[in-house]
N, C-alpha and C. Protein backbone atom coordinates (compact mmCIF):
# COMPACT_ATOMS: atom_id res chain seq x y z
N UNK A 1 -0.16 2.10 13.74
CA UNK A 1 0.91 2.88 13.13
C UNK A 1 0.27 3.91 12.23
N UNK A 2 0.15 5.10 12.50
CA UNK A 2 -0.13 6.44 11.49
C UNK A 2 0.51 6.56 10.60
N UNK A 3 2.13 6.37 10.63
CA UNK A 3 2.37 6.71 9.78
C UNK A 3 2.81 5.05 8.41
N UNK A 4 2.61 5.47 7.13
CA UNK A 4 2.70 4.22 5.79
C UNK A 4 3.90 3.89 5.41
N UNK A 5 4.66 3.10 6.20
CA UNK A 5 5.98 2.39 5.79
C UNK A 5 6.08 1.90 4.48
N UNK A 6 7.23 1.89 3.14
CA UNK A 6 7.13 0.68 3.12
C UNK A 6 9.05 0.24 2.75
N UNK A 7 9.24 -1.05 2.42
CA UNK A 7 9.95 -1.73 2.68
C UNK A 7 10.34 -2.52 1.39
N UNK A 8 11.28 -2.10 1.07
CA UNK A 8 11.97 -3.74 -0.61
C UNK A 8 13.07 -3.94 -0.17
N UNK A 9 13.65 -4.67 -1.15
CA UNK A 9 14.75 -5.55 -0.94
C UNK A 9 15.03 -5.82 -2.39
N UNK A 10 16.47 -5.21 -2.93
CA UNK A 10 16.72 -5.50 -4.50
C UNK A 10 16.71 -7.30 -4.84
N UNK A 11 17.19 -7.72 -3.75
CA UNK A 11 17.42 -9.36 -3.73
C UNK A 11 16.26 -10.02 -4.06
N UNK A 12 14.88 -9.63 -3.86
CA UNK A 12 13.35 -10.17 -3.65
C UNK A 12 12.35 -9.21 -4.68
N UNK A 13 12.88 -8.72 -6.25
CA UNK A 13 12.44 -7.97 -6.49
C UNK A 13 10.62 -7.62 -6.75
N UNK A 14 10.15 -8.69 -6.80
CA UNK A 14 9.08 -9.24 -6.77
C UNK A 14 8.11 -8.80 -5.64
N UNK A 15 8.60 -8.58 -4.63
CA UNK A 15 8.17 -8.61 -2.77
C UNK A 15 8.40 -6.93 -2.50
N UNK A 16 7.55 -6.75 -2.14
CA UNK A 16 7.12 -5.11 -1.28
C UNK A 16 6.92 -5.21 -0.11
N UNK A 17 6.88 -5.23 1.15
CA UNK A 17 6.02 -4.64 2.31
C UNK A 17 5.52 -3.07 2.77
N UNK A 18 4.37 -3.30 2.51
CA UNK A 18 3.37 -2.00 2.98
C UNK A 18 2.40 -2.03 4.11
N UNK A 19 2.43 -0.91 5.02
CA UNK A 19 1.90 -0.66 6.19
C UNK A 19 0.78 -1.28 5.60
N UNK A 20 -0.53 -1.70 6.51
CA UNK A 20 -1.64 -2.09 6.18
C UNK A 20 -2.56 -0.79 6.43
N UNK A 21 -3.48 -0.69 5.49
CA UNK A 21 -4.67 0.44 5.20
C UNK A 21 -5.55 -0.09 5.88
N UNK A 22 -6.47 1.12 5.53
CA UNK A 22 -8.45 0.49 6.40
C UNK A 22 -8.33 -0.53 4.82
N UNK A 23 -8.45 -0.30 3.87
CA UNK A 23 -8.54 -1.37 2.82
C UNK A 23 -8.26 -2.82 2.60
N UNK A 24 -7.34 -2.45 3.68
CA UNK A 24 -6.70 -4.15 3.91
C UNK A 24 -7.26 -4.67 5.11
N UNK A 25 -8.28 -4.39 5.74
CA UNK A 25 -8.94 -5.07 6.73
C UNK A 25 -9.61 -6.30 6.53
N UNK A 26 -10.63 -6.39 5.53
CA UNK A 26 -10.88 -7.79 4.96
C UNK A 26 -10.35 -8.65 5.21
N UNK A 27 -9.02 -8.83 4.38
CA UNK A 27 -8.12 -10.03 4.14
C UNK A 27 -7.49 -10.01 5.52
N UNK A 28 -6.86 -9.04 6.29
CA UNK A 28 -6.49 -9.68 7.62
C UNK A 28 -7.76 -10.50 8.20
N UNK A 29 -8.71 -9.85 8.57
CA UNK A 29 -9.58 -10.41 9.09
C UNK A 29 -9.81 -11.70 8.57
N UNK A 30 -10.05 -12.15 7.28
CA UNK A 30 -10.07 -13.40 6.93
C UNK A 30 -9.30 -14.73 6.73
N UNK A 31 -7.90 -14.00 6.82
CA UNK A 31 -6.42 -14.90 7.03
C UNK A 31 -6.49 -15.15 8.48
N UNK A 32 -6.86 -14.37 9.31
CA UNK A 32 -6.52 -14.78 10.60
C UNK A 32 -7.85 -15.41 11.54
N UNK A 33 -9.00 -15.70 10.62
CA UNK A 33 -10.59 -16.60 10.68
C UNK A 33 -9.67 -17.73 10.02
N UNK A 34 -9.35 -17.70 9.13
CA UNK A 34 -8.73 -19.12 8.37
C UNK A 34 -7.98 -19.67 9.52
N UNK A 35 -6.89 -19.29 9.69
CA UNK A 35 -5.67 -19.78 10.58
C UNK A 35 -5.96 -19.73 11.75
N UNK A 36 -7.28 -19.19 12.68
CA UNK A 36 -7.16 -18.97 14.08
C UNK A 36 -7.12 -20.01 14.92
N UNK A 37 -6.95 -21.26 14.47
CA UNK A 37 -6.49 -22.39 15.51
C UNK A 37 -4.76 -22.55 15.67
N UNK A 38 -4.30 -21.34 14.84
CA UNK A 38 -2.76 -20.94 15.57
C UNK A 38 -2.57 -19.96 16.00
N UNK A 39 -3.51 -19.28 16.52
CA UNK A 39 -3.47 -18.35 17.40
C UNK A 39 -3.88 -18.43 18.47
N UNK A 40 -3.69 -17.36 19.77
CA UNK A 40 -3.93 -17.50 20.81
C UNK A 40 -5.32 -17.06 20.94
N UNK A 41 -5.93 -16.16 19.97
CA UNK A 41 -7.12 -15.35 20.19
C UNK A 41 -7.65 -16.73 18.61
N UNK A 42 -8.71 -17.59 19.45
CA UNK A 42 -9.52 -18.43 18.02
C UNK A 42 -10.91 -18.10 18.11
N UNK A 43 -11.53 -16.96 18.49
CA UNK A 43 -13.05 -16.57 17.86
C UNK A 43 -12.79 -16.42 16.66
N UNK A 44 -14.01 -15.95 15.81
CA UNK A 44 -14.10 -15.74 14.67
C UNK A 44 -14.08 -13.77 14.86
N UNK A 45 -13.44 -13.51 14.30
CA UNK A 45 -13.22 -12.05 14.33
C UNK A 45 -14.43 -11.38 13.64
N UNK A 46 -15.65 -10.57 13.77
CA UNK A 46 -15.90 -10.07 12.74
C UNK A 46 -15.59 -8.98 12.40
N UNK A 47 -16.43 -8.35 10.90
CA UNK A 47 -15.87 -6.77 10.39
C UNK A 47 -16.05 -5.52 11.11
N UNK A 48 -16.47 -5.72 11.88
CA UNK A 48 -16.13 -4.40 13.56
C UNK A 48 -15.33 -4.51 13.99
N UNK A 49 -15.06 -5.83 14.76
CA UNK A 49 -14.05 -6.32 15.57
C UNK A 49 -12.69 -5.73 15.03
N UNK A 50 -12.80 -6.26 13.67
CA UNK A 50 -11.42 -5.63 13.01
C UNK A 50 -11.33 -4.41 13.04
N UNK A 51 -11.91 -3.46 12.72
CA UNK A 51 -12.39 -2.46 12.52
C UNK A 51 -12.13 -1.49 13.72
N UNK A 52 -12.45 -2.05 14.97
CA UNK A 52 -11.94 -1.61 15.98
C UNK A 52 -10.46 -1.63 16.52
N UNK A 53 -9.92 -3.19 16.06
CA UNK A 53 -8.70 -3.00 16.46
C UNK A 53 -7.67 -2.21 15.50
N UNK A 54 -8.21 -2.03 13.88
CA UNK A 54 -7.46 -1.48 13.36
C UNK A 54 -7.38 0.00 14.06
N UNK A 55 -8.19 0.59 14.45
CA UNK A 55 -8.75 2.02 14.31
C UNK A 55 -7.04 2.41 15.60
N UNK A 56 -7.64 1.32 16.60
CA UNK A 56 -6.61 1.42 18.09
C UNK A 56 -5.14 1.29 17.29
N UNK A 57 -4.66 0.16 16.65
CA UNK A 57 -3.80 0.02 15.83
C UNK A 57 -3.31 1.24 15.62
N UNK A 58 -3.79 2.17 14.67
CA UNK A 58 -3.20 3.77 13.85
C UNK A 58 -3.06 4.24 15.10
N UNK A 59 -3.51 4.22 16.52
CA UNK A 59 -2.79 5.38 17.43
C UNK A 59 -1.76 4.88 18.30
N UNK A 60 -1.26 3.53 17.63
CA UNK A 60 -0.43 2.66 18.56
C UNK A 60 1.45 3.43 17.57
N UNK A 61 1.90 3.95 18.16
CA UNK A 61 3.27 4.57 16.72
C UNK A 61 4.26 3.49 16.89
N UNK A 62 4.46 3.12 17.93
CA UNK A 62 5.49 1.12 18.04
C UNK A 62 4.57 -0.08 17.95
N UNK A 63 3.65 -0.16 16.86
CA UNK A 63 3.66 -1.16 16.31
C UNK A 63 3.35 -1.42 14.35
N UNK A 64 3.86 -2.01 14.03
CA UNK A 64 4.08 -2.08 12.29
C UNK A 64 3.28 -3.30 11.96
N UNK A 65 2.00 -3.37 11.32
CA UNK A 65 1.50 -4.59 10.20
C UNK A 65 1.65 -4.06 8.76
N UNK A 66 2.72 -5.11 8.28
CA UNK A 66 3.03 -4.60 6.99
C UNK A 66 1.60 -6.08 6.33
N UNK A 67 1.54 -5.65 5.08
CA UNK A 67 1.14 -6.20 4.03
C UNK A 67 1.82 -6.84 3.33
N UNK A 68 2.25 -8.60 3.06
CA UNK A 68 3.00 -8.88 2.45
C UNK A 68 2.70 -8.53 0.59
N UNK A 69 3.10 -8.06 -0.38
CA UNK A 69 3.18 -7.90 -1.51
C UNK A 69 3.62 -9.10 -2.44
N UNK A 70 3.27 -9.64 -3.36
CA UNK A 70 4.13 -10.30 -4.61
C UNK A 70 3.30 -9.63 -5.99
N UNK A 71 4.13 -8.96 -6.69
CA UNK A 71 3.65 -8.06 -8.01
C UNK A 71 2.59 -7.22 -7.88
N UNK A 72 2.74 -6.71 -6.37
CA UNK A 72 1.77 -5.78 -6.25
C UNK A 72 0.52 -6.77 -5.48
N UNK A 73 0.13 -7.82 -5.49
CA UNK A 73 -0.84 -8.49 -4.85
C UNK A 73 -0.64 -8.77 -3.85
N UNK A 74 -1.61 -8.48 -2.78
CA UNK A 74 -1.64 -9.23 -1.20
C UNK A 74 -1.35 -10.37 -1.11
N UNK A 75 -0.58 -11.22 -0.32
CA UNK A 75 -0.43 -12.84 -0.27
C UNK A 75 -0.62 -13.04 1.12
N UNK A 76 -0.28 -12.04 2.08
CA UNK A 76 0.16 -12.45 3.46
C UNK A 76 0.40 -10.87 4.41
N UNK A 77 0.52 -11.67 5.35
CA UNK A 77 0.74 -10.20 6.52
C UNK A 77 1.78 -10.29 7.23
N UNK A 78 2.61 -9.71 7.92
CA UNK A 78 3.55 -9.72 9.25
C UNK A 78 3.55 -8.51 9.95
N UNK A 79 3.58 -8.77 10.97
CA UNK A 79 3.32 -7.62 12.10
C UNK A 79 4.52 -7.78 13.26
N UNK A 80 4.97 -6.42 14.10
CA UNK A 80 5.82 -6.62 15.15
C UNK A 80 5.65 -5.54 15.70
N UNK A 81 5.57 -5.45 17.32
CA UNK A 81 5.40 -4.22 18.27
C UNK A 81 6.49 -4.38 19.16
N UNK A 82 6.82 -2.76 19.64
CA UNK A 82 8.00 -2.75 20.48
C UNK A 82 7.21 -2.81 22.13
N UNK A 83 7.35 -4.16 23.05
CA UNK A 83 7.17 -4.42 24.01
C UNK A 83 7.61 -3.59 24.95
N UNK A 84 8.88 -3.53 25.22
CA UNK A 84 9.38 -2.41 25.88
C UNK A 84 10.57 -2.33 25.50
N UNK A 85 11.71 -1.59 26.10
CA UNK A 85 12.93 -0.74 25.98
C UNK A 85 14.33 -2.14 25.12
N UNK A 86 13.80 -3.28 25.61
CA UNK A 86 14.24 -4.08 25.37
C UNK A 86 14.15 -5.22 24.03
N UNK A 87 12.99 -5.61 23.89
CA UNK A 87 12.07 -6.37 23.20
C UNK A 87 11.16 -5.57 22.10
N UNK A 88 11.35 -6.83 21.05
CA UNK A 88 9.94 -6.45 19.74
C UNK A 88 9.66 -7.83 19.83
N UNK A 89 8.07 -7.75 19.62
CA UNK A 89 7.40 -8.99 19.62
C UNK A 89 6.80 -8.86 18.48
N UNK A 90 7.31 -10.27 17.11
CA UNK A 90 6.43 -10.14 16.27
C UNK A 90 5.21 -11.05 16.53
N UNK A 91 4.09 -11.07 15.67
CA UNK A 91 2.39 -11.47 15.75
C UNK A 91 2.27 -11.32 14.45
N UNK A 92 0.89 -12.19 14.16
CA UNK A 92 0.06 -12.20 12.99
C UNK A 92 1.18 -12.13 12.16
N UNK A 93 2.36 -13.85 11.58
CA UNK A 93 2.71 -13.75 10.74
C UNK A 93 1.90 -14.84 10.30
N UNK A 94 0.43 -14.28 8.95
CA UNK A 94 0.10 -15.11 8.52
C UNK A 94 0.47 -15.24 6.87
N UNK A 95 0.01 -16.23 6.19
CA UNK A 95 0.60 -16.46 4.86
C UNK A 95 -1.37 -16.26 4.39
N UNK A 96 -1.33 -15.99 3.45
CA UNK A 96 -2.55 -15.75 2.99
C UNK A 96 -3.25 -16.41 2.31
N UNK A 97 -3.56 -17.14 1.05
CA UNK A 97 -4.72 -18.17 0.67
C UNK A 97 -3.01 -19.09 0.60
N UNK A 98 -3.49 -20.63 0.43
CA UNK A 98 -3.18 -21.41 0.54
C UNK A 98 -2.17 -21.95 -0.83
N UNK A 99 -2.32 -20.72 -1.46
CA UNK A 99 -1.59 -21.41 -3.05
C UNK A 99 -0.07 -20.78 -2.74
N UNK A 100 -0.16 -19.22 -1.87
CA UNK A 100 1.11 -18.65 -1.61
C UNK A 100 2.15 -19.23 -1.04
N UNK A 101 3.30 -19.11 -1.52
CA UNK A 101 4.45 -20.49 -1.08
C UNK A 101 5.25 -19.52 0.11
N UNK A 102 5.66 -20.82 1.18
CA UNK A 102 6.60 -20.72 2.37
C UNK A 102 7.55 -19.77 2.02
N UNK A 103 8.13 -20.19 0.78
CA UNK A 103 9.60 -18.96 0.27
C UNK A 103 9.91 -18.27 0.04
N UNK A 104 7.90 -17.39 -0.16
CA UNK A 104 8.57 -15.59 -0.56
C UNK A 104 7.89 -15.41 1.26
N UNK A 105 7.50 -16.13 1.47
CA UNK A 105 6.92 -15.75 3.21
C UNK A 105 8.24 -15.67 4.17
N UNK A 106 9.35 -16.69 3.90
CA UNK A 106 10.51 -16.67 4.65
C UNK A 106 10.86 -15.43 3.85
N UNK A 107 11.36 -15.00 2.39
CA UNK A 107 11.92 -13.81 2.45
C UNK A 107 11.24 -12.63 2.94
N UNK A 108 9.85 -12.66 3.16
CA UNK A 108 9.21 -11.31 3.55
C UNK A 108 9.86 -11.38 4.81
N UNK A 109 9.90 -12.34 5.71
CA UNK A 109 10.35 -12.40 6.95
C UNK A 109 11.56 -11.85 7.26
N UNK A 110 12.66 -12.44 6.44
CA UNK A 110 13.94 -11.57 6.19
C UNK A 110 14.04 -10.15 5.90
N UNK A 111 13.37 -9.84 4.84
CA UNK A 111 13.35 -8.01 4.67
C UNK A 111 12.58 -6.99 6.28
N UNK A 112 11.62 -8.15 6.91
CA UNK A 112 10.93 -7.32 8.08
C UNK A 112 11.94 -7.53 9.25
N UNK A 113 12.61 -8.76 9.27
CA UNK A 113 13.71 -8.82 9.88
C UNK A 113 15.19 -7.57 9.99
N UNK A 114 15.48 -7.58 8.97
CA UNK A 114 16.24 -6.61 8.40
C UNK A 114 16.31 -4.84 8.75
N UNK A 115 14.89 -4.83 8.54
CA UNK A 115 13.99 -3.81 8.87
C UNK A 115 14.15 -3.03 10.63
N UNK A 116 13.55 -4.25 11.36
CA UNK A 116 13.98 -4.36 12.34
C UNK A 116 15.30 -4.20 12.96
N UNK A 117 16.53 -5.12 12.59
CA UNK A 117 17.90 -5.04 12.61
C UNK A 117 18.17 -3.63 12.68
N UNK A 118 17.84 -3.11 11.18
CA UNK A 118 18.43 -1.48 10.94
C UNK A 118 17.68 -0.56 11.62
N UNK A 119 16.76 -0.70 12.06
CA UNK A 119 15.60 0.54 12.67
C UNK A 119 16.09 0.30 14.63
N UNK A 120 16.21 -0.63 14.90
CA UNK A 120 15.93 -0.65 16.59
C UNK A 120 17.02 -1.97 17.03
N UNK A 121 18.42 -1.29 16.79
CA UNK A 121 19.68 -2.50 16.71
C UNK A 121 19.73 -2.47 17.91
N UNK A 122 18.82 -2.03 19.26
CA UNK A 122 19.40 -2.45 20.32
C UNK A 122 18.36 -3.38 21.20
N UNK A 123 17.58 -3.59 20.34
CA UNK A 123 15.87 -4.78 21.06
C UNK A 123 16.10 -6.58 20.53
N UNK A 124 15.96 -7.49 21.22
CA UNK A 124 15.79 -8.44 20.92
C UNK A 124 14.37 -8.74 20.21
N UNK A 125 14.86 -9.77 19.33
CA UNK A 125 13.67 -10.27 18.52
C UNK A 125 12.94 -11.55 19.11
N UNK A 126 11.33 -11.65 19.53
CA UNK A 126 10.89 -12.75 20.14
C UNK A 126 9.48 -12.93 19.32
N UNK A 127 9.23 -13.82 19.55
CA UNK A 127 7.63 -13.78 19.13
C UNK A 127 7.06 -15.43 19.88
N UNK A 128 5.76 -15.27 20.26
CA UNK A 128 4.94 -16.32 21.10
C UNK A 128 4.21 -17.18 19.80
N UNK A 129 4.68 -18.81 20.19
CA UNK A 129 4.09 -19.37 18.87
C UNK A 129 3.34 -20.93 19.80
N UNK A 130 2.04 -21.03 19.15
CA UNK A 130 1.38 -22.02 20.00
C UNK A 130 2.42 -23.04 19.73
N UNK A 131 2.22 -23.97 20.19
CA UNK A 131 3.13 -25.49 20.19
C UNK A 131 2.63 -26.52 18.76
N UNK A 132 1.40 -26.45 18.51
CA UNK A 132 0.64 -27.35 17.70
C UNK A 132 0.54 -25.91 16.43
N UNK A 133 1.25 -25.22 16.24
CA UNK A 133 1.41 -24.30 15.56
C UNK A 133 2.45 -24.74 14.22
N UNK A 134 1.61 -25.32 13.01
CA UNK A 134 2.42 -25.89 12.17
C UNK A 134 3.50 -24.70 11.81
N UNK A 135 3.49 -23.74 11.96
CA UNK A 135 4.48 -22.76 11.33
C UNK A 135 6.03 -23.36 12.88
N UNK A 136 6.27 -23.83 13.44
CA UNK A 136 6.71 -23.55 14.28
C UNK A 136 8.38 -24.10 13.55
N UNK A 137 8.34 -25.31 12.39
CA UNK A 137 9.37 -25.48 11.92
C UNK A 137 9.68 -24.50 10.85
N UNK A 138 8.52 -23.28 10.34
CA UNK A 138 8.92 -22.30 9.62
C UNK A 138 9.88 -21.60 10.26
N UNK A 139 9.70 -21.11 11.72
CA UNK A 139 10.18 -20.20 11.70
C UNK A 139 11.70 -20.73 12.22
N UNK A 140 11.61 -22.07 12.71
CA UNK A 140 12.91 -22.11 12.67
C UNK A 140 13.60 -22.45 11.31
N UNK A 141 13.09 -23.02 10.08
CA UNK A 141 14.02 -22.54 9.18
C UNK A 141 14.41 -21.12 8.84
N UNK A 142 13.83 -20.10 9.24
CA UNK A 142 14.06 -18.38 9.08
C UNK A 142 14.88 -18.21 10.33
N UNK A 143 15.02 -19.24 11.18
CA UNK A 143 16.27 -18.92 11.95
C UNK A 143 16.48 -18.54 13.15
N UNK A 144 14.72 -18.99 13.79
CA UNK A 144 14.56 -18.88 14.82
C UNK A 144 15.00 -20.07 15.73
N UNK A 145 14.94 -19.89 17.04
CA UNK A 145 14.80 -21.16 17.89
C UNK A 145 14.20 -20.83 19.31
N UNK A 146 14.04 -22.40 19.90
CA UNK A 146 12.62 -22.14 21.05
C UNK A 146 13.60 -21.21 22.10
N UNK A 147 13.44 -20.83 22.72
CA UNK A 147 14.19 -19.79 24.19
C UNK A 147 13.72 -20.96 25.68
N UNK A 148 12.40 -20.60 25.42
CA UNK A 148 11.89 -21.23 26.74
C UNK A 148 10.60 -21.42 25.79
N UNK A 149 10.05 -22.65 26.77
CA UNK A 149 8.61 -23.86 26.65
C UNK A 149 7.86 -23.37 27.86
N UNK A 150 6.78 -23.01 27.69
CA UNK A 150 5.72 -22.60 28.55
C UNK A 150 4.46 -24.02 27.94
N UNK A 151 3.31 -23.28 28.32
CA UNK A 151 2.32 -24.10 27.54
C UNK A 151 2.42 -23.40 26.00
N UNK A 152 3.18 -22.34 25.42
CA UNK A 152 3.37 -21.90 24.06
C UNK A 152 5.37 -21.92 24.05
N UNK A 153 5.51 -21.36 22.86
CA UNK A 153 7.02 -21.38 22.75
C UNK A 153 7.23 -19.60 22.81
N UNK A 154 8.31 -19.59 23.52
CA UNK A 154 8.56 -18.44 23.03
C UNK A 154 10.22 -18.65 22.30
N UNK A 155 9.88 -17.75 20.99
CA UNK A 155 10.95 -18.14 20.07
C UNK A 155 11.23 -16.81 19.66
N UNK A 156 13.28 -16.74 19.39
CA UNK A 156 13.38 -15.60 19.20
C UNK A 156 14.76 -16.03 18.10
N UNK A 157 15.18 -14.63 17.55
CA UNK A 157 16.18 -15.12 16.70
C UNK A 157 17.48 -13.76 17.24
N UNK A 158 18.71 -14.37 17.36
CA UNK A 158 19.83 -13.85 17.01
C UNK A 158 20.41 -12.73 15.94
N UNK A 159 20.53 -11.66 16.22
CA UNK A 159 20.54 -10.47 15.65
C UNK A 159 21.88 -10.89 14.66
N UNK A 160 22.80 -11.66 15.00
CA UNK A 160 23.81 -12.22 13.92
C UNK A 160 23.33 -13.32 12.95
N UNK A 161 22.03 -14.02 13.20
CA UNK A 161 21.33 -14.94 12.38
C UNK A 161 20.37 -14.02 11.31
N UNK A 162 20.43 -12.83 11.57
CA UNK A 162 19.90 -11.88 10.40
C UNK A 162 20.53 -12.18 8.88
N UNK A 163 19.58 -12.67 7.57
CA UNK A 163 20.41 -12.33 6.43
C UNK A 163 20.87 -11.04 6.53
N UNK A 164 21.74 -11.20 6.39
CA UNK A 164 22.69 -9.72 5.55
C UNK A 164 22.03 -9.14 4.30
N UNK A 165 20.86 -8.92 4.18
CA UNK A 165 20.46 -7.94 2.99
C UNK A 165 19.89 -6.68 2.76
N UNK A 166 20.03 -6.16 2.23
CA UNK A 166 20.18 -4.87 1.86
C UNK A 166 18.45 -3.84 1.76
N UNK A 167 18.01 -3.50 2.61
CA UNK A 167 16.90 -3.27 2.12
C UNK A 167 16.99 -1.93 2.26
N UNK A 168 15.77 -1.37 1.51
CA UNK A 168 15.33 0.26 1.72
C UNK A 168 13.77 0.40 2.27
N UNK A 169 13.79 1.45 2.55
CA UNK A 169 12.76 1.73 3.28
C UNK A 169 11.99 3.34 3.27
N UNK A 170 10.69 3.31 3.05
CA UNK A 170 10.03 4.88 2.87
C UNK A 170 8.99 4.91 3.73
N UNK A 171 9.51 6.40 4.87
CA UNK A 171 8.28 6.28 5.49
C UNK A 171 7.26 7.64 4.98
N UNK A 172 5.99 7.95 5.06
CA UNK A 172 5.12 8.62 4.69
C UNK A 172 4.22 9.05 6.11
């Protein structure tokens, strides 16, 4: 994504989402070395690797990795790309060191949700989640549920299961 989203919510005043920079490569890279036994891709990523996919990333314009925010500090990431005419697939929703709690991660989820809702009201929401993927009862408390069971889940949520909240949004 070229261009620097970002994203609040008066309800979550605490919580920002911001496009991710070359600056924020590190910490993805290292949230998703931490967590990569819930992902589909479990090498160890290194600082090229990232580096490369960020670079491809900025010329991709349908897909968004925001930066999760609390008081201005990184905690976490969420990401979602438009698959096709139909579908957004979110990825890399990781939570970031281990002290950051489930509950501003479900509301980041809600404001990117939201986001979504108001930007592209005519795409279903899905995302691919391993099975042994402890987040998998997260996301159904945020309101997802399984669709179909492969050897992964694919889980999507109901555009009327959206909180109703109010967000704003600046793009740059």
């Amino acid at each position: 994504m070229n261009k620097r989203v970002t994203v609040i919510c008066k309800d979550f005043p605490n919580l920002k989402m911001v496009s991710a920079s070359e600056t924020d490569q590190d910490s993805l890279r290292r949230w998703k070395n931490d967590h990569r036994t819930s992902f589909f891709y479990q090498e160890i990523i290194q600082p090229e690797q990232q580096l490369k996919w960020f670079q491809k990333y900025q010329d991709r314009s349908d897909d968004y990795m925001f930066m999760v925010e609390e008081d201005g500090c990184p905690i976490g990431c969420m990401a979602f790309r438009i698959i096709d005419e139909n579908t957004i697939d979110l990825y890399n929703i990781i939570r970031g060191d281990s002290g950051t709690g489930n509950v501003l991660m479900r509301d980041a989820m809600h404001v990117m949700l939201a986001y979504i809702k108001e930007r592209f009201t005519d795409k279903e929401i899905k995302c691919d989640v391993l099975k042994d993927n402890p987040a998998v009862l997260w996301y159904q408390k945020c309101g997802f549920a399984i669709l179909e069971e492969k050897e992964y889940y694919i889980m999507g949520i109901n555009k009327k299961d959206i909180p109703a909240i109010k967000i704003e949004s600046k793009e740059e």
